[in-house]
N, C-alpha and C. Protein backbone atom coordinates (compact mmCIF):
# COMPACT_ATOMS: atom_id res chain seq x y z
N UNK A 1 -42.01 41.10 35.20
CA UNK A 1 -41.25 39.97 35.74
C UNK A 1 -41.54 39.86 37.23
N UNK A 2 -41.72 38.38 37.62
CA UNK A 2 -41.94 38.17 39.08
C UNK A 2 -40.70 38.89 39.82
N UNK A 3 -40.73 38.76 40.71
CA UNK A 3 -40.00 39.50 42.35
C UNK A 3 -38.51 37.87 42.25
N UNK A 4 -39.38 36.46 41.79
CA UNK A 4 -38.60 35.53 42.13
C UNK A 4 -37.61 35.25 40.74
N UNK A 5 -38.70 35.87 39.71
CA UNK A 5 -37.79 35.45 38.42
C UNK A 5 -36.41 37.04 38.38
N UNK A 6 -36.85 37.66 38.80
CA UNK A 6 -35.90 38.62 38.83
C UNK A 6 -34.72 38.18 40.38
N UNK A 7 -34.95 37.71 40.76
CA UNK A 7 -33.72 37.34 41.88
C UNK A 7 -33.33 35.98 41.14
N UNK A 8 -34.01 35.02 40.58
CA UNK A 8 -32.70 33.79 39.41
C UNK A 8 -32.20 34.59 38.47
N UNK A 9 -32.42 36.16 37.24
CA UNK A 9 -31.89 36.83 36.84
C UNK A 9 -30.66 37.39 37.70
N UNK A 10 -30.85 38.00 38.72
CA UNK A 10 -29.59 38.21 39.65
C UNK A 10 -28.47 37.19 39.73
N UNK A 11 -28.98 36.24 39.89
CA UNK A 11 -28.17 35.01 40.28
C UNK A 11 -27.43 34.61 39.32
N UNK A 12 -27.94 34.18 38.00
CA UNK A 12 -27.24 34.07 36.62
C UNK A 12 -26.39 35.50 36.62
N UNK A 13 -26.54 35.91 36.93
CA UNK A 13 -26.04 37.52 36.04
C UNK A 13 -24.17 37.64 36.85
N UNK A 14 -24.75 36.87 38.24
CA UNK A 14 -23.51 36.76 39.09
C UNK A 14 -22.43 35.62 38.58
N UNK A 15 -22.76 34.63 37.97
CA UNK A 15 -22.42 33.49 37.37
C UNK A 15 -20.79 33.71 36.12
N UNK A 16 -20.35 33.46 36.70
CA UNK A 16 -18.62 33.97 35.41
C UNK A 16 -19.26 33.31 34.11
N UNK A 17 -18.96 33.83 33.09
CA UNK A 17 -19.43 33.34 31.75
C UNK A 17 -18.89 32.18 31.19
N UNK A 18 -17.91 31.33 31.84
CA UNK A 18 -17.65 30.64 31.62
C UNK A 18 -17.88 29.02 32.00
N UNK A 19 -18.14 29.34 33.87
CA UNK A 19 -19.30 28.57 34.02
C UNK A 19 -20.66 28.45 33.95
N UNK A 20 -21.70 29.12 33.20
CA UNK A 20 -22.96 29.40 32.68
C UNK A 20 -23.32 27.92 31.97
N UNK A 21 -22.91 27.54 31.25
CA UNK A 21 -23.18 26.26 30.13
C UNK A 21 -24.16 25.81 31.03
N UNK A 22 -23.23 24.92 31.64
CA UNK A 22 -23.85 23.90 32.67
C UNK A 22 -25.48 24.00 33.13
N UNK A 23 -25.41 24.98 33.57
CA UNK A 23 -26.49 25.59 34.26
C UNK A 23 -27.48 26.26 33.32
N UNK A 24 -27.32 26.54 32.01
CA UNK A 24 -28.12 27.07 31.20
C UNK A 24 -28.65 25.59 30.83
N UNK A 25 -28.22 24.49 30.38
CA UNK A 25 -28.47 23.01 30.43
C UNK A 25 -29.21 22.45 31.53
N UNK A 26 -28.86 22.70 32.75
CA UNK A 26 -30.19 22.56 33.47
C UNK A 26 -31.55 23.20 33.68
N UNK A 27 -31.39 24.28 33.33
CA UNK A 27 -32.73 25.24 33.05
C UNK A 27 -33.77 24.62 32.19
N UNK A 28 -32.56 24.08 30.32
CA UNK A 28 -33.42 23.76 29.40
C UNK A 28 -33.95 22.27 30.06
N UNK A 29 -33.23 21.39 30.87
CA UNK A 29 -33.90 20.23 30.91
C UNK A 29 -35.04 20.65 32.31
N UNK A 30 -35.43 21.95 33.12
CA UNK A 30 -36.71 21.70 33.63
C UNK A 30 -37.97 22.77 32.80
N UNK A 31 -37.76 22.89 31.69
CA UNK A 31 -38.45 23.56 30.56
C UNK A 31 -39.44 22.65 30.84
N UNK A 32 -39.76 21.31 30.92
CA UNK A 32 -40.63 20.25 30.54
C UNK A 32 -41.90 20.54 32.19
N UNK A 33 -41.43 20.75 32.88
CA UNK A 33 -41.64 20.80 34.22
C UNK A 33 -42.81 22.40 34.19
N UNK A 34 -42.65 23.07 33.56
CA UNK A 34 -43.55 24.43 33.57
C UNK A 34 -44.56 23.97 32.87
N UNK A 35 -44.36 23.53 31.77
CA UNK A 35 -45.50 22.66 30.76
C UNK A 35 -46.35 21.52 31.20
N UNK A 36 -46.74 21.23 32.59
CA UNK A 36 -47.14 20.65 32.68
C UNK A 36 -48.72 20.79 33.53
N UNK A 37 -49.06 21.74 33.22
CA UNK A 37 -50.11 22.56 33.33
C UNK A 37 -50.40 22.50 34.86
N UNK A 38 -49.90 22.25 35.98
CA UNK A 38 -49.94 22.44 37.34
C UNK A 38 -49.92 20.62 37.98
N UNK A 39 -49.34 19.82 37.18
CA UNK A 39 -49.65 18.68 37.28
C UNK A 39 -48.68 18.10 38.29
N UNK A 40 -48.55 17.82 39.49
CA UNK A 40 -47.41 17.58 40.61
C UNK A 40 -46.50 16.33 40.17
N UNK A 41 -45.53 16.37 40.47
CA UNK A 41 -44.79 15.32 39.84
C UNK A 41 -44.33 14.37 41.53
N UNK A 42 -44.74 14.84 42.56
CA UNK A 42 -44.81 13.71 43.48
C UNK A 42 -46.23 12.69 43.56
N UNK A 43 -45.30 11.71 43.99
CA UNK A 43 -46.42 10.62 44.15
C UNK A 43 -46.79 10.58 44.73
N UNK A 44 -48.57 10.69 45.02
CA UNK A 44 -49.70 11.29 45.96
C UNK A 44 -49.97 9.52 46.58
N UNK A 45 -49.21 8.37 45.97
CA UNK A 45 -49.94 7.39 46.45
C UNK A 45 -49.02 6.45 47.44
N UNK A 46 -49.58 6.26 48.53
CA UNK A 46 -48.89 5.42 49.51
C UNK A 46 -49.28 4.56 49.56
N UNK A 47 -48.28 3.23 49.13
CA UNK A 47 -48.25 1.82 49.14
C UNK A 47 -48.72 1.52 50.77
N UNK A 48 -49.24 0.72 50.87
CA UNK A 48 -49.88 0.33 52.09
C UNK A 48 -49.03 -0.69 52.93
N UNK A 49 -48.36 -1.44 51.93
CA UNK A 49 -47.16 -2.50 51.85
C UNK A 49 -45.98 -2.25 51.14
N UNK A 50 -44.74 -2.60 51.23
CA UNK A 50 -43.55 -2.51 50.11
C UNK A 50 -43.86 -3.96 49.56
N UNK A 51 -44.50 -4.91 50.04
CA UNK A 51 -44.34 -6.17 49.27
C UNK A 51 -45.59 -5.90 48.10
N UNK A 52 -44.50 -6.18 46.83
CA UNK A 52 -45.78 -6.12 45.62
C UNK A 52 -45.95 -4.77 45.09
N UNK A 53 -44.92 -4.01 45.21
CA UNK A 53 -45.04 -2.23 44.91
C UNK A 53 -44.40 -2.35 43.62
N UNK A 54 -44.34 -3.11 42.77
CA UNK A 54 -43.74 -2.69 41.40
C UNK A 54 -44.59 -4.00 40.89
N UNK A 55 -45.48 -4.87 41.30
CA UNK A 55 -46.25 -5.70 40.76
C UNK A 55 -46.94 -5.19 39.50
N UNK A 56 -47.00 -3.92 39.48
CA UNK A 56 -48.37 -3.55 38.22
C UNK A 56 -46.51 -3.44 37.10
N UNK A 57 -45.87 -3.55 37.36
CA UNK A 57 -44.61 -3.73 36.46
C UNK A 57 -44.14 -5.44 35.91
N UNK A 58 -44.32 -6.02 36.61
CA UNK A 58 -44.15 -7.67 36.36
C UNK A 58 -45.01 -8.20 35.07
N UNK A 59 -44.31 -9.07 34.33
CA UNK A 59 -44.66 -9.29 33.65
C UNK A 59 -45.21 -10.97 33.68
N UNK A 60 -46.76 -10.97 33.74
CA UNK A 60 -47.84 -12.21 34.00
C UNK A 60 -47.05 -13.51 33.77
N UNK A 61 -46.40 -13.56 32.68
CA UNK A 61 -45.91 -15.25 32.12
C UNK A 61 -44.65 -15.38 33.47
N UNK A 62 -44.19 -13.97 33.90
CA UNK A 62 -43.40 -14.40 34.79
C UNK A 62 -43.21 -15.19 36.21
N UNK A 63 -44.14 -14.29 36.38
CA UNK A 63 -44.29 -14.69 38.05
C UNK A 63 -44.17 -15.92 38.01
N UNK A 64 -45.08 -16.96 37.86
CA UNK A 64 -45.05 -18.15 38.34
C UNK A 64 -43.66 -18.67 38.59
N UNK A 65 -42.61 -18.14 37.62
CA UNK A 65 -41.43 -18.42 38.32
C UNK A 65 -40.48 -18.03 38.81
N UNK A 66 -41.03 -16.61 39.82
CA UNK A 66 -40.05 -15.99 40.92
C UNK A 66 -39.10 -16.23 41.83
N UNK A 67 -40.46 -17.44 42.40
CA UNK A 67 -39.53 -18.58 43.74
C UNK A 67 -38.20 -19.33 43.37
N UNK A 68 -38.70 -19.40 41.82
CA UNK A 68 -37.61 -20.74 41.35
C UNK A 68 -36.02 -19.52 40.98
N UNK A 69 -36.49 -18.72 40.56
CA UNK A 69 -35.66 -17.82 39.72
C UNK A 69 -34.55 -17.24 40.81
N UNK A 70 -35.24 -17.59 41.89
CA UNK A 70 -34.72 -16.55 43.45
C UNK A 70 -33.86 -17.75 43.29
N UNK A 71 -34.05 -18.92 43.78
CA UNK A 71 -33.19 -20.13 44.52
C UNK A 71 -32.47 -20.02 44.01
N UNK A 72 -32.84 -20.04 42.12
CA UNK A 72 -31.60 -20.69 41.16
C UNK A 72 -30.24 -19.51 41.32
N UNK A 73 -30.58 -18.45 41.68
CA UNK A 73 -29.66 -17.59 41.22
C UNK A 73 -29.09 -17.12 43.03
N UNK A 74 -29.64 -17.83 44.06
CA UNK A 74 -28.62 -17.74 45.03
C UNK A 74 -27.85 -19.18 45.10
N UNK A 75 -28.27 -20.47 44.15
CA UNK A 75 -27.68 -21.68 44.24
C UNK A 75 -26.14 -21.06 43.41
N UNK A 76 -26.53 -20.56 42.07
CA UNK A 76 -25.69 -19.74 41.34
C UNK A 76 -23.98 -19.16 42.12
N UNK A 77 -24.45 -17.98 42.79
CA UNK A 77 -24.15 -17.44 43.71
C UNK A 77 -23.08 -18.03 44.84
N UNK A 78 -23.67 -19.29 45.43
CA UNK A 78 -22.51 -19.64 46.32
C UNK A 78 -22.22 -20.91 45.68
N UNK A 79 -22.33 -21.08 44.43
CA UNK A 79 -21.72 -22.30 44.03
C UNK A 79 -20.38 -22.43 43.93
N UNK A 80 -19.59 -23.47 44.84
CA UNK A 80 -18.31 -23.49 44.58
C UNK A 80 -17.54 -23.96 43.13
N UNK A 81 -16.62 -23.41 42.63
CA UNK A 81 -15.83 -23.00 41.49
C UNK A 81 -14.00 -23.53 41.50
C-alpha cells in the first residue's frame, strides 16, 4: 500500500461509524475517475473568445432565429399585465 493510500486508511479509520455512509458514497462515485487510464479531466482548451463557446452545442435549424428569440422573450418580459 502507498504511503498516501495508507494515510486516507487513517483518515476513514478516524471517521465514527456512523458517519462513514456518506463518504463511502463518495469514494464509489470517484471509482470512475481511476479508470480512466491517465486521461485528465480538465479542459486543456482555451476559448480565444466567450462569444460562440457552446456554438459546437447549437442546434443548425436554430440559429437563424436567435436575434428574434432574444427580442421576443425580453418583449415577453417587460410586457405590461
Amino acid at each position: 500500500m502507498t504511503r498516501i493510500k495508507a494515510r486516507a486508511m487513517e483518515i476513514l479509520q478516524e471517521i465514527p461509524d456512523d458517519k462513514i455512509v456518506p463518504i463511502i458514497e463518495v469514494l464509489k462515485g470517484l471509482r470512475p475517475l481511476s479508470a480512466q487510464d491517465g486521461k485528465s479531466m480538465v479542459n486543456d482548451e482555451t476559448p480565444s473568445s466567450v462569444m460562440g463557446i457552446c456554438s459546437k452545442y447549437a442546434s443548425p435549424y436554430l440559429v437563424p432565429l436567435e436575434k428574434e428569440a432574444w427580442s421576443e422573450a425580453v418583449k415577453e418580459k417587460h410586457a405590461i399585465r
